[in-house]
Protein backbone atom coordinates (compact mmCIF):
# COMPACT_ATOMS: atom_id res chain seq x y z
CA UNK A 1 -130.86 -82.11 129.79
CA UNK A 2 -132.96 -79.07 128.98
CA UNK A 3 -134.81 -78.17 126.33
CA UNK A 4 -133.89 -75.41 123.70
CA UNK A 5 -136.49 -74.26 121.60
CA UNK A 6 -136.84 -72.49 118.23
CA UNK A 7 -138.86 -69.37 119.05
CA UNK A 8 -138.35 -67.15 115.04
CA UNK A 9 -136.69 -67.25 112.37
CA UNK A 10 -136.02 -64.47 110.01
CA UNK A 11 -133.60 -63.67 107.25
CA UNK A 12 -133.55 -60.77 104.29
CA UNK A 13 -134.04 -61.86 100.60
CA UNK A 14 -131.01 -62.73 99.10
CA UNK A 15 -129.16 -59.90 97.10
CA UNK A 16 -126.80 -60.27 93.71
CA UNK A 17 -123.39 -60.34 95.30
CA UNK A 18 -121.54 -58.51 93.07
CA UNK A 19 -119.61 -55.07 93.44
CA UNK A 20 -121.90 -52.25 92.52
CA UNK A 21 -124.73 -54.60 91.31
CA UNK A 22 -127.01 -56.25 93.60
CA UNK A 23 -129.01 -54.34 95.69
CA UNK A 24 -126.64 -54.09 98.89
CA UNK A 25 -123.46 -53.54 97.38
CA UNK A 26 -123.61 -50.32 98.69
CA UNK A 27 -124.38 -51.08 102.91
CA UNK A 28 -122.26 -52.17 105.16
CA UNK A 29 -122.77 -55.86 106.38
CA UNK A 30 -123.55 -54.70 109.60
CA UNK A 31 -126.85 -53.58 108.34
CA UNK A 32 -127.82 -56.31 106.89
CA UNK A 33 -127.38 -58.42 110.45
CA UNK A 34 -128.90 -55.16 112.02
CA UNK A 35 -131.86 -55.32 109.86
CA UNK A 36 -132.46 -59.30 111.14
CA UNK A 37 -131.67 -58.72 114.53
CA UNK A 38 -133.94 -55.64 115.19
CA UNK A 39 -136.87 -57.65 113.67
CA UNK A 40 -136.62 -60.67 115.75
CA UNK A 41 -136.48 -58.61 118.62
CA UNK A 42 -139.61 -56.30 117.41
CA UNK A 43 -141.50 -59.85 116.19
CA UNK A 44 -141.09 -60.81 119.60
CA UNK A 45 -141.48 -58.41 121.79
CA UNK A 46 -137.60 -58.71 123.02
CA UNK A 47 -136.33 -57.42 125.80
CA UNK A 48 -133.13 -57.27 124.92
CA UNK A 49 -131.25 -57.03 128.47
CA UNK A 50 -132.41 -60.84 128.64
CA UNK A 51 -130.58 -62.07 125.68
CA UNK A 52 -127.65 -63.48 127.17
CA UNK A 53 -125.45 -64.06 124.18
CA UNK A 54 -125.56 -63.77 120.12
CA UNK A 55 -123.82 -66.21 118.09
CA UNK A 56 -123.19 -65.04 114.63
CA UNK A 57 -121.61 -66.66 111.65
CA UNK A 58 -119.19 -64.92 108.70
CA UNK A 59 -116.81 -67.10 107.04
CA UNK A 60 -115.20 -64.18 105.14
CA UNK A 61 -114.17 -62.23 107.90
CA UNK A 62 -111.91 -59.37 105.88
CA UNK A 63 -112.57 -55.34 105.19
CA UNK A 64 -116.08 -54.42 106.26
CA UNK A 65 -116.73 -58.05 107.64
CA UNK A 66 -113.78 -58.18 109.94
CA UNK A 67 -114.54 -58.02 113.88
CA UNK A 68 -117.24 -59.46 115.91
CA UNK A 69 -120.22 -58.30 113.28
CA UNK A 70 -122.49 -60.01 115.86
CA UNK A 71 -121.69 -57.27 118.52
CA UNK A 72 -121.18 -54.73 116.35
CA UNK A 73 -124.48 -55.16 114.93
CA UNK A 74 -126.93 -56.03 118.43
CA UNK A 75 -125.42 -52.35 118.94
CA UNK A 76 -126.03 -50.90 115.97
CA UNK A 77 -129.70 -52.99 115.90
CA UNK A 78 -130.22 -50.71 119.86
CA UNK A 79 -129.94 -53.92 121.68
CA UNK A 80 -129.28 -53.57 125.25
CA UNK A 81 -125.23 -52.89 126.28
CA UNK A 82 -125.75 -56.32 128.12
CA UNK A 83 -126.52 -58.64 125.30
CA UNK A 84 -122.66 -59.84 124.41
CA UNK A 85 -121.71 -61.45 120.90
CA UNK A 86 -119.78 -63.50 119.08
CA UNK A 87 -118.67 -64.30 115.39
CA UNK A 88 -117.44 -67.22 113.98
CA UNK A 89 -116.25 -69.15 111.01
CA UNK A 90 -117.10 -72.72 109.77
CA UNK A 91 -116.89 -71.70 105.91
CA UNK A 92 -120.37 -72.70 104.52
CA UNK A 93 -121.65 -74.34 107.87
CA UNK A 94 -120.96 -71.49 109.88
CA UNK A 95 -124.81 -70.22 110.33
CA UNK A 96 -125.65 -74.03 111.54
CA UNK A 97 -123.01 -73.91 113.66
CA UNK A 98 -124.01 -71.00 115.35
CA UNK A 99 -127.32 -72.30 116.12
CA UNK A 100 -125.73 -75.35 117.07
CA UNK A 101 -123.51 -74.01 119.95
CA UNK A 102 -126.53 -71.75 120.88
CA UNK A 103 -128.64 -74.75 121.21
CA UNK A 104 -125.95 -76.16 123.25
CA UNK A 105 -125.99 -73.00 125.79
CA UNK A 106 -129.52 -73.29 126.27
CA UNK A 107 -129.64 -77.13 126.75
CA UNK A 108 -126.90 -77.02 129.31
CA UNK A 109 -128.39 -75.04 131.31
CA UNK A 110 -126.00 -71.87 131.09
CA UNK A 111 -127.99 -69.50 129.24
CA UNK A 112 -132.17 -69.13 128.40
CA UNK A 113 -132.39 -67.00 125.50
CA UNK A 114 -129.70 -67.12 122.69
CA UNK A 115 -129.99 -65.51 119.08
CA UNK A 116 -128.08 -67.22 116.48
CA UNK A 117 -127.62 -66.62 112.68
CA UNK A 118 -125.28 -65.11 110.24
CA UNK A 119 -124.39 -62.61 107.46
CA UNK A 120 -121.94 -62.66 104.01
CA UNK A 121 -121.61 -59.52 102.25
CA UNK A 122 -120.06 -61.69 99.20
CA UNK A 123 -120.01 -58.05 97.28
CA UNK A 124 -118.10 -56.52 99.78
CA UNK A 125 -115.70 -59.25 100.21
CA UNK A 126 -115.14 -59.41 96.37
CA UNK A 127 -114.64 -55.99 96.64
CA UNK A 128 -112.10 -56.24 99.33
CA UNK A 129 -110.20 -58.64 97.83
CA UNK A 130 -110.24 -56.62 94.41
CA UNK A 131 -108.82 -53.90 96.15
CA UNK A 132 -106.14 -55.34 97.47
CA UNK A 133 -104.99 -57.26 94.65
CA UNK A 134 -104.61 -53.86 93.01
CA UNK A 135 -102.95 -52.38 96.05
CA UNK A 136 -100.15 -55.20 95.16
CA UNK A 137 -101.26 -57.18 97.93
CA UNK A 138 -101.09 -61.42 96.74
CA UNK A 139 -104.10 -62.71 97.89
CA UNK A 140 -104.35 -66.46 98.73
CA UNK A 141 -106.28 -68.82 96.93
CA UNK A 142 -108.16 -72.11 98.23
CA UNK A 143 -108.29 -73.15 101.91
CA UNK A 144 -104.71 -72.86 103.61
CA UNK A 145 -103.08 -71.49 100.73
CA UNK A 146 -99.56 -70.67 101.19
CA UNK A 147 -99.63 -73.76 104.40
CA UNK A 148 -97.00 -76.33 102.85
CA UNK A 149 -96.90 -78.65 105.55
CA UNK A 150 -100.68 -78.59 105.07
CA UNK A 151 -100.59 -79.32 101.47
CA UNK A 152 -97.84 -82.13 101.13
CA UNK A 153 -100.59 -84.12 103.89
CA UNK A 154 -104.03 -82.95 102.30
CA UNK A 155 -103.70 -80.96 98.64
CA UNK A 156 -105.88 -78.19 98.86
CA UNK A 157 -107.70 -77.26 95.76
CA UNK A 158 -110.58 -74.85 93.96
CA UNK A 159 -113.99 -75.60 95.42
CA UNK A 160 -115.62 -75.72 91.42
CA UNK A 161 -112.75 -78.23 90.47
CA UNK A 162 -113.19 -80.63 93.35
CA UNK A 163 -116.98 -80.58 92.64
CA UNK A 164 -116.34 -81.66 88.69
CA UNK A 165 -113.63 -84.45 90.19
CA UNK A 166 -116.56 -85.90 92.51
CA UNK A 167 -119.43 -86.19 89.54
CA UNK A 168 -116.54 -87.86 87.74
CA UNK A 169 -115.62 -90.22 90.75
CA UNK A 170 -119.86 -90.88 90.91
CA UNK A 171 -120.24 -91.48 88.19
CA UNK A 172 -122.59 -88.08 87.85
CA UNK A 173 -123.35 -86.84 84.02
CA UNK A 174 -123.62 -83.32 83.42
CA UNK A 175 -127.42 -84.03 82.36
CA UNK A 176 -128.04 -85.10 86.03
CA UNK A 177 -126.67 -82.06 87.44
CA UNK A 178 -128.62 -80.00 85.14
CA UNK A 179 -131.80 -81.38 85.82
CA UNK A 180 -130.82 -80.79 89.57
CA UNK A 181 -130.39 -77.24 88.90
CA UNK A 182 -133.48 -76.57 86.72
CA UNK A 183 -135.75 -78.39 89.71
CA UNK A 184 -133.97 -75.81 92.02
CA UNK A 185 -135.26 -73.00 89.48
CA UNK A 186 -138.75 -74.30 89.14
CA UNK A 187 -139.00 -75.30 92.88
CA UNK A 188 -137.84 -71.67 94.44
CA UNK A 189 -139.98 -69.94 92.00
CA UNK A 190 -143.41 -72.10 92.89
CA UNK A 191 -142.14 -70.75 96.70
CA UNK A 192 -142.38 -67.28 95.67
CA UNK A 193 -145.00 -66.88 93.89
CA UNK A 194 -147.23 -69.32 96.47
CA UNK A 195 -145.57 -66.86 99.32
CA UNK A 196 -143.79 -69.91 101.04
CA UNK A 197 -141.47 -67.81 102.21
CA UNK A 198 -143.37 -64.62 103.66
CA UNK A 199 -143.32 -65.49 107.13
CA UNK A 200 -139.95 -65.49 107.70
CA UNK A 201 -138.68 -62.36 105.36
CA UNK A 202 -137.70 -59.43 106.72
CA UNK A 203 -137.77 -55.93 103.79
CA UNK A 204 -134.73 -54.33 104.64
CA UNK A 205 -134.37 -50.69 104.23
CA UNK A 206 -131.52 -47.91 104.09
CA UNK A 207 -131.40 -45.43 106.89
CA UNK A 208 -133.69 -43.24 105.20
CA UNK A 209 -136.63 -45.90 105.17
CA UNK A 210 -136.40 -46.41 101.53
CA UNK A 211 -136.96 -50.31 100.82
CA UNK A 212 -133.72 -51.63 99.93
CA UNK A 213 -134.97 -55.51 98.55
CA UNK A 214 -138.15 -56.97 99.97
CA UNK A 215 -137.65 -60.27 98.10
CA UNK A 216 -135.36 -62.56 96.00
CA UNK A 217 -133.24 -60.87 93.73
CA UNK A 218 -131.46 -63.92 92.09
CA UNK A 219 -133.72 -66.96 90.95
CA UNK A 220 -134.15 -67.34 87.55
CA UNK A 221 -137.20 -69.53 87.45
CA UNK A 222 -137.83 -69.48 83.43
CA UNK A 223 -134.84 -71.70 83.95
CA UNK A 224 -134.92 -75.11 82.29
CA UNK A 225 -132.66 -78.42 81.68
CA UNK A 226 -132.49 -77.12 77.82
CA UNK A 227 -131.14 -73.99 78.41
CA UNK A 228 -128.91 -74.73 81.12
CA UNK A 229 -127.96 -77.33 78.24
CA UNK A 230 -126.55 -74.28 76.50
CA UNK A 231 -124.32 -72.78 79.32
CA UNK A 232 -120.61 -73.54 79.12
CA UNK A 233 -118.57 -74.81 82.53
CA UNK A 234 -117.58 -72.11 84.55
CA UNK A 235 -114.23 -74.21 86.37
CA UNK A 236 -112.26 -75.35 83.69
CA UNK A 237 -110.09 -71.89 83.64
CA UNK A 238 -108.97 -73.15 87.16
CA UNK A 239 -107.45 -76.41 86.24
CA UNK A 240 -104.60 -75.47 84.96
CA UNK A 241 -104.59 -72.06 86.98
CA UNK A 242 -101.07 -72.02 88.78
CA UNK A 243 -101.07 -71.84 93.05
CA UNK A 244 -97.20 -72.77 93.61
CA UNK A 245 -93.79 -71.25 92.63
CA UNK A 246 -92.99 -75.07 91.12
CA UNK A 247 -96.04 -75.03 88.84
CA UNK A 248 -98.91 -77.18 90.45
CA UNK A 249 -102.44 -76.14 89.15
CA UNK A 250 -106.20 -76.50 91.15
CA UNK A 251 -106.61 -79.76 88.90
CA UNK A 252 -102.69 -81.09 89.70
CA UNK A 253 -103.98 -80.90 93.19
CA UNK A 254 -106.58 -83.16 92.68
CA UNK A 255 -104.04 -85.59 90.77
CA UNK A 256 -101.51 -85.92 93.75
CA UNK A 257 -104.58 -87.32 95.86
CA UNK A 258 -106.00 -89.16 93.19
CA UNK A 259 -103.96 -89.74 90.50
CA UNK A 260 -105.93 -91.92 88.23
CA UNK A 261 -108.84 -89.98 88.35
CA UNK A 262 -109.70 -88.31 85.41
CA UNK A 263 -112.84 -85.35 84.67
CA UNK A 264 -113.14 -82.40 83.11
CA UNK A 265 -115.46 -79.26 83.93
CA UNK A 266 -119.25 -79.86 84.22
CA UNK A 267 -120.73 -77.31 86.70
CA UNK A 268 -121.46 -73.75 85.26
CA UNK A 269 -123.25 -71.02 86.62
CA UNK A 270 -126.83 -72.55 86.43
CA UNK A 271 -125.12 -76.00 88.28
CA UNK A 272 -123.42 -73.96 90.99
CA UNK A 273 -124.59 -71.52 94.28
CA UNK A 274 -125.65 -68.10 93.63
CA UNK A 275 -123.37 -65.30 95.07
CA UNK A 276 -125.62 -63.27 97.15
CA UNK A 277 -125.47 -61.22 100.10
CA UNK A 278 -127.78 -61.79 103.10
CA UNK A 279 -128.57 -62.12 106.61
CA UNK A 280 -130.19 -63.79 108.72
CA UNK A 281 -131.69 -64.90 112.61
CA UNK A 282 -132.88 -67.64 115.04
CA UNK A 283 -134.42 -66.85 118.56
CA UNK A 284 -133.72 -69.52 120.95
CA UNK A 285 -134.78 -69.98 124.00
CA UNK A 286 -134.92 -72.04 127.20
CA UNK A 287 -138.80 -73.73 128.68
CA UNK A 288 -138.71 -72.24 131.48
CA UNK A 289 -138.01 -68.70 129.92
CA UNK A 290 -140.49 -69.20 127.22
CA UNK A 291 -143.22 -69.87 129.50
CA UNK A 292 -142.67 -66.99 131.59
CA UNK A 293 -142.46 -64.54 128.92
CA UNK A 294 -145.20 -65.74 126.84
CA UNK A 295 -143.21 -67.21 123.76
CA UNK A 296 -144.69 -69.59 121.93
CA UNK A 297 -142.18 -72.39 120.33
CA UNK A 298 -142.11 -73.79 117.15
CA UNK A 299 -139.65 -76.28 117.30
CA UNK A 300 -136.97 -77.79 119.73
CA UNK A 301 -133.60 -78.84 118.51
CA UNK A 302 -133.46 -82.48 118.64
CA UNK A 303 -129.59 -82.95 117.65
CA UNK A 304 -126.57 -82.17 116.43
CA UNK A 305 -123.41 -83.34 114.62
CA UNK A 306 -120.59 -82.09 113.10
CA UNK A 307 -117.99 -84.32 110.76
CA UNK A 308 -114.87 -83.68 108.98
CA UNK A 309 -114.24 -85.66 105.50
CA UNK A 310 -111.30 -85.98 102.89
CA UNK A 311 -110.34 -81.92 102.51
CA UNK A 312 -108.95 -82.22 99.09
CA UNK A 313 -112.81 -83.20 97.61
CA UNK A 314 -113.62 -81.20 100.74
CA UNK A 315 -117.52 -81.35 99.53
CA UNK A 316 -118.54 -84.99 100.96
CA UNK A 317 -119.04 -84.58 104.53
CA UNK A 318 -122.87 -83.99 104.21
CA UNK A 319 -123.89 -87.52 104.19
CA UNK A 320 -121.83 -88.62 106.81
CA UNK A 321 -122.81 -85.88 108.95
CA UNK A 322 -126.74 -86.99 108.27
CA UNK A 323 -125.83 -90.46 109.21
CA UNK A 324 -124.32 -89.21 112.26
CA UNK A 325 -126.88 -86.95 113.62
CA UNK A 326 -129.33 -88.91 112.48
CA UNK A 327 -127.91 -91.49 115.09
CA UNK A 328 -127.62 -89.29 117.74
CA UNK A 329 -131.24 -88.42 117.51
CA UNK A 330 -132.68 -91.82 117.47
CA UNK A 331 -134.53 -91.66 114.38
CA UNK A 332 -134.34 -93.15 110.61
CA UNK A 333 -134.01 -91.42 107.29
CA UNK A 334 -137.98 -92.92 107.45
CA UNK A 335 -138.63 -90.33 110.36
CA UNK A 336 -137.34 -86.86 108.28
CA UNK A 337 -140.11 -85.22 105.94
CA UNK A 338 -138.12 -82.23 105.06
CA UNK A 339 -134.29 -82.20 103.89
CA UNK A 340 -132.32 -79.42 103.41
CA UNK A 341 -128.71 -80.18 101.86
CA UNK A 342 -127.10 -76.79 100.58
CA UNK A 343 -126.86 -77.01 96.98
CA UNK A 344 -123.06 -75.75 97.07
CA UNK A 345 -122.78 -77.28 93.32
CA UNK A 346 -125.31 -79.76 92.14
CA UNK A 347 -123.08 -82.71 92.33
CA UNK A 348 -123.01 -82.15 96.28
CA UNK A 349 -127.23 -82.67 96.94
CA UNK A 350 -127.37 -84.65 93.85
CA UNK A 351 -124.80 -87.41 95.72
CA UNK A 352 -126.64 -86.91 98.90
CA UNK A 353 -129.67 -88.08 97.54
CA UNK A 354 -128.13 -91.20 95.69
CA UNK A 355 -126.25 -92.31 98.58
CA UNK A 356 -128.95 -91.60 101.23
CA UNK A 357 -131.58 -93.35 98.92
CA UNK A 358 -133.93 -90.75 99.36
CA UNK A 359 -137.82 -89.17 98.23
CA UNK A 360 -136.70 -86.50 95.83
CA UNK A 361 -139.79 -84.96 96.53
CA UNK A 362 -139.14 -84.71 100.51
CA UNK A 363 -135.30 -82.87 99.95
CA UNK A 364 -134.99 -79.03 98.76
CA UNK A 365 -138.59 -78.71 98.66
CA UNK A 366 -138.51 -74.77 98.15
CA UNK A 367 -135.70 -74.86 95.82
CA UNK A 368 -131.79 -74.15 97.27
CA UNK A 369 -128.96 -71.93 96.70
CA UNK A 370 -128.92 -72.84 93.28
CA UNK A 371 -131.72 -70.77 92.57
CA UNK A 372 -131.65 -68.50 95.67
CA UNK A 373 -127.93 -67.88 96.31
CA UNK A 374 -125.34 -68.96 98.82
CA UNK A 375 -124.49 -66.38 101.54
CA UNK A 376 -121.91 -68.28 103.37
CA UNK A 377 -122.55 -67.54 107.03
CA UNK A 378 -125.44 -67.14 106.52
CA UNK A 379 -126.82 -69.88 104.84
CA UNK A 380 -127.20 -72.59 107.59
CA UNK A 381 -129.52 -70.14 109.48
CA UNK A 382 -131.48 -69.16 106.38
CA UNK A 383 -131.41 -73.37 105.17
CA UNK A 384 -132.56 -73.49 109.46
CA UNK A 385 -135.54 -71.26 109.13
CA UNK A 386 -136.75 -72.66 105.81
CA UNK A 387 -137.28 -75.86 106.68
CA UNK A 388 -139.07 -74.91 109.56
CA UNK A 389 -141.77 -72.59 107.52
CA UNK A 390 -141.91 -75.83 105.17
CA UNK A 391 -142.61 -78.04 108.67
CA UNK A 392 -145.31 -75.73 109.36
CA UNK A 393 -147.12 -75.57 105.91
CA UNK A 394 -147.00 -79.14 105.28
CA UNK A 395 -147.32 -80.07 108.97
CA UNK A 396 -144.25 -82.36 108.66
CA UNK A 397 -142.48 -83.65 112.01
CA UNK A 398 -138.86 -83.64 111.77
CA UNK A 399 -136.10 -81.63 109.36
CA UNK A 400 -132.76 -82.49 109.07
CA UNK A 401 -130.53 -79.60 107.93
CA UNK A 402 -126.89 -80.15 106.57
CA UNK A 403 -124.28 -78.55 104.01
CA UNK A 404 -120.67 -79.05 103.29
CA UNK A 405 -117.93 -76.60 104.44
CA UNK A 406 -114.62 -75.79 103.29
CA UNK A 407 -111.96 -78.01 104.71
CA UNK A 408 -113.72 -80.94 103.87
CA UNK A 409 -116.11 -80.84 107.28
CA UNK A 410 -120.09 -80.73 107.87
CA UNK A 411 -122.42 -79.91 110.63
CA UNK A 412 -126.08 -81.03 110.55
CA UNK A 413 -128.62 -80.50 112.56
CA UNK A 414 -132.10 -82.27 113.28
CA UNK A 415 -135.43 -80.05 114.47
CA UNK A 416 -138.92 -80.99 115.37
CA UNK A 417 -142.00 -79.29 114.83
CA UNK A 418 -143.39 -78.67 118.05
């Protein structure tokens, strides 16, 4: 089997992702996945009529978002009329996905130079879905709301809930969540301010030139275990929030699966991913084309996985899917130096450490989506490109890559420095 090689990785800094506050609520998505695209092509000298296919990743695919933003934006980015594109949605994994299956085209021999990534406009789909509560639209809540044959097999619930009914089932104190969440703070701000992260930012601008957000607008790195100490749990409001005509709440969800379990709300703001919006890109590409166009690699893809888990909790698959790829590759938990688990609520990388048995110091090295924000399709490609820049500065060999996704699934992914 071929090769497929990591060429770039880029991504914008991570925007506030609320209506009218963070510093793209006012573009369209498209330009955010524009602004990647166009400088992966420009940092490498593109020529764009080669790229045989872009694989993009939006999980909220609604109002602005809605279509193939992948196309739409190679378009809007001047990319060639031949370079086709395509958008999916794996929730939270989506952006590994997408560099997954592009890894996949490459190694198989159908197609030499891929670009993969994502973008989440989590303002604009707030916004959306704002709008059309007030236009009397009902909009659905959790994953296959409204589904009843669904439900009566796997409850579906709230995302915050299910994480406070997994600390509870672990056995995971609040205090152990918070310190999670503070070394997230302290970690992504060391990043910054050592410039960890230069090499792979992109400043995006309007269409005037004017410099939109050349870095992170959400970490809060004065953050510590006291004061998160002090913030109150974000979730509980959802427990006993109604999702049926016969009365059953997010939490009553969680009781028909489990029905001797019993927790109470734990993760807060300062516990939990940032909303953000953001973008971002991975060049792929085949040997033989890298060698005759002069691109240097800086990593191959090594493997692969992708696992489902129970959907109710829907936030354990990560662990699995590191065992699983881990197989696949041939190689040990001994053989990773960098980890990246999404920090989708504390309780999710602070299990995934426990149950893996691993160096603290070796996972989330640059701080996570805690600190930095969560911009669902995007993340995976961002978490991609990270670990990579980390490989690089501390001339690690291997990163494993992994997050859970909506659904109760997970897709991981294994790279070598090269």
């Amino acid at each position: 089997m071929a090769e497929a090689y990591i060429i770039d990785a880029v991504r914008t800094p991570r925007a506030v992702g609320k209506p009218g506050k963070g510093a793209y609520s006012g573009v369209h998505p498209q330009h955010l996945a524009k602004a990647v695209l166009a400088a992966i092509r420009d940092r490498n000298d593109l020529d764009t009529k080669d790229v045989d296919d872009i694989i993009w990743g939006t999980s909220s695919q609604v109002g602005e978002q809605a279509g193939d933003l992948g196309r739409m934006a190679a378009l809007d980015a001047g990319y060639d009329i031949t370079a086709s594109g395509v958008t999916l949605d794996r929730y939270c994994g989506s952006g590994i996905t997408a560099t997954a299956l592009a890894a996949a085209q490459v190694m198989s021999g159908m197609e030499d130079l891929v670009i993969a990534g994502g973008t989440e406009s989590m303002s604009k789909v707030a916004e959306f879905h704002g709008g059309a509560q007030q236009a009397g639209f009902k909009m659905p809540f959790g994953i296959g709301a409204g589904n009843e044959t669904l439900d009566a097999v796997h409850p579906q619930t709230n995302q915050g809930v299910a994480a406070d009914a997994i600390a509870a089932m672990e056995g995971i104190d609040r205090k152990a969540l918070e310190e999670l969440g503070a070394t997230s703070q302290q970690r992504a701000g060391r990043a910054i301010e050592e410039g960890r992260f230069d090499k792979s930012l992109v400043t995006v601008k309007n269409a005037d030139g004017e410099i939109l957000l050349d870095r992170e607008e959400y970490p809060r790195p004065e953050t510590t275990v006291e004061t998160l100490g002090e913030m109150k749990p974000a979730f509980g409001k959802f427990y006993d929030y109604p999702i049926a005509a016969d009365g059953t709440t997010f939490a009553g969800q969680i009781k028909k699966k489990y029905p001797d379990l019993e927790f109470e709300p734990v993760h807060h703001v300062g516990t939990s991913s940032g909303v953000v919006d953001g973008a971002a890109a991975i060049l792929l590409a085949s040997k033989e084309y890298a060698d005759a166009h002069g691109l240097k690699p800086r990593a191959r893809i090594v493997a692969t996985a992708n696992v489902g888990d129970d959907p109710t909790l829907m936030l354990n698959a990560p662990v699995p899917a590191a065992k699983k790829v881990l197989a696949k590759a041939g190689l040990t938990k001994d053989d990773i130096d960098v980890w990246e688990i999404n920090e989708a609520f504390a309780v999710v990388a602070e299990k995934f450490i426990r149950d893996l048995d691993l160096d603290r110091a070796k996972v989330n090295i640059n701080g996570g989506s805690i600190a930095l924000g969560h911009p669902i399709g995007a993340t995976g490609a961002i978490l991609i490109g990270t670990a990579l820049d980390e490989l690089e500065r501390s001339e690690g060999r291997y990163a494993l890559i992994t997050m859970c996704a909506a659904g109760g699934m997970a897709p991981a992914i294994i790279i070598e420095r090269v």
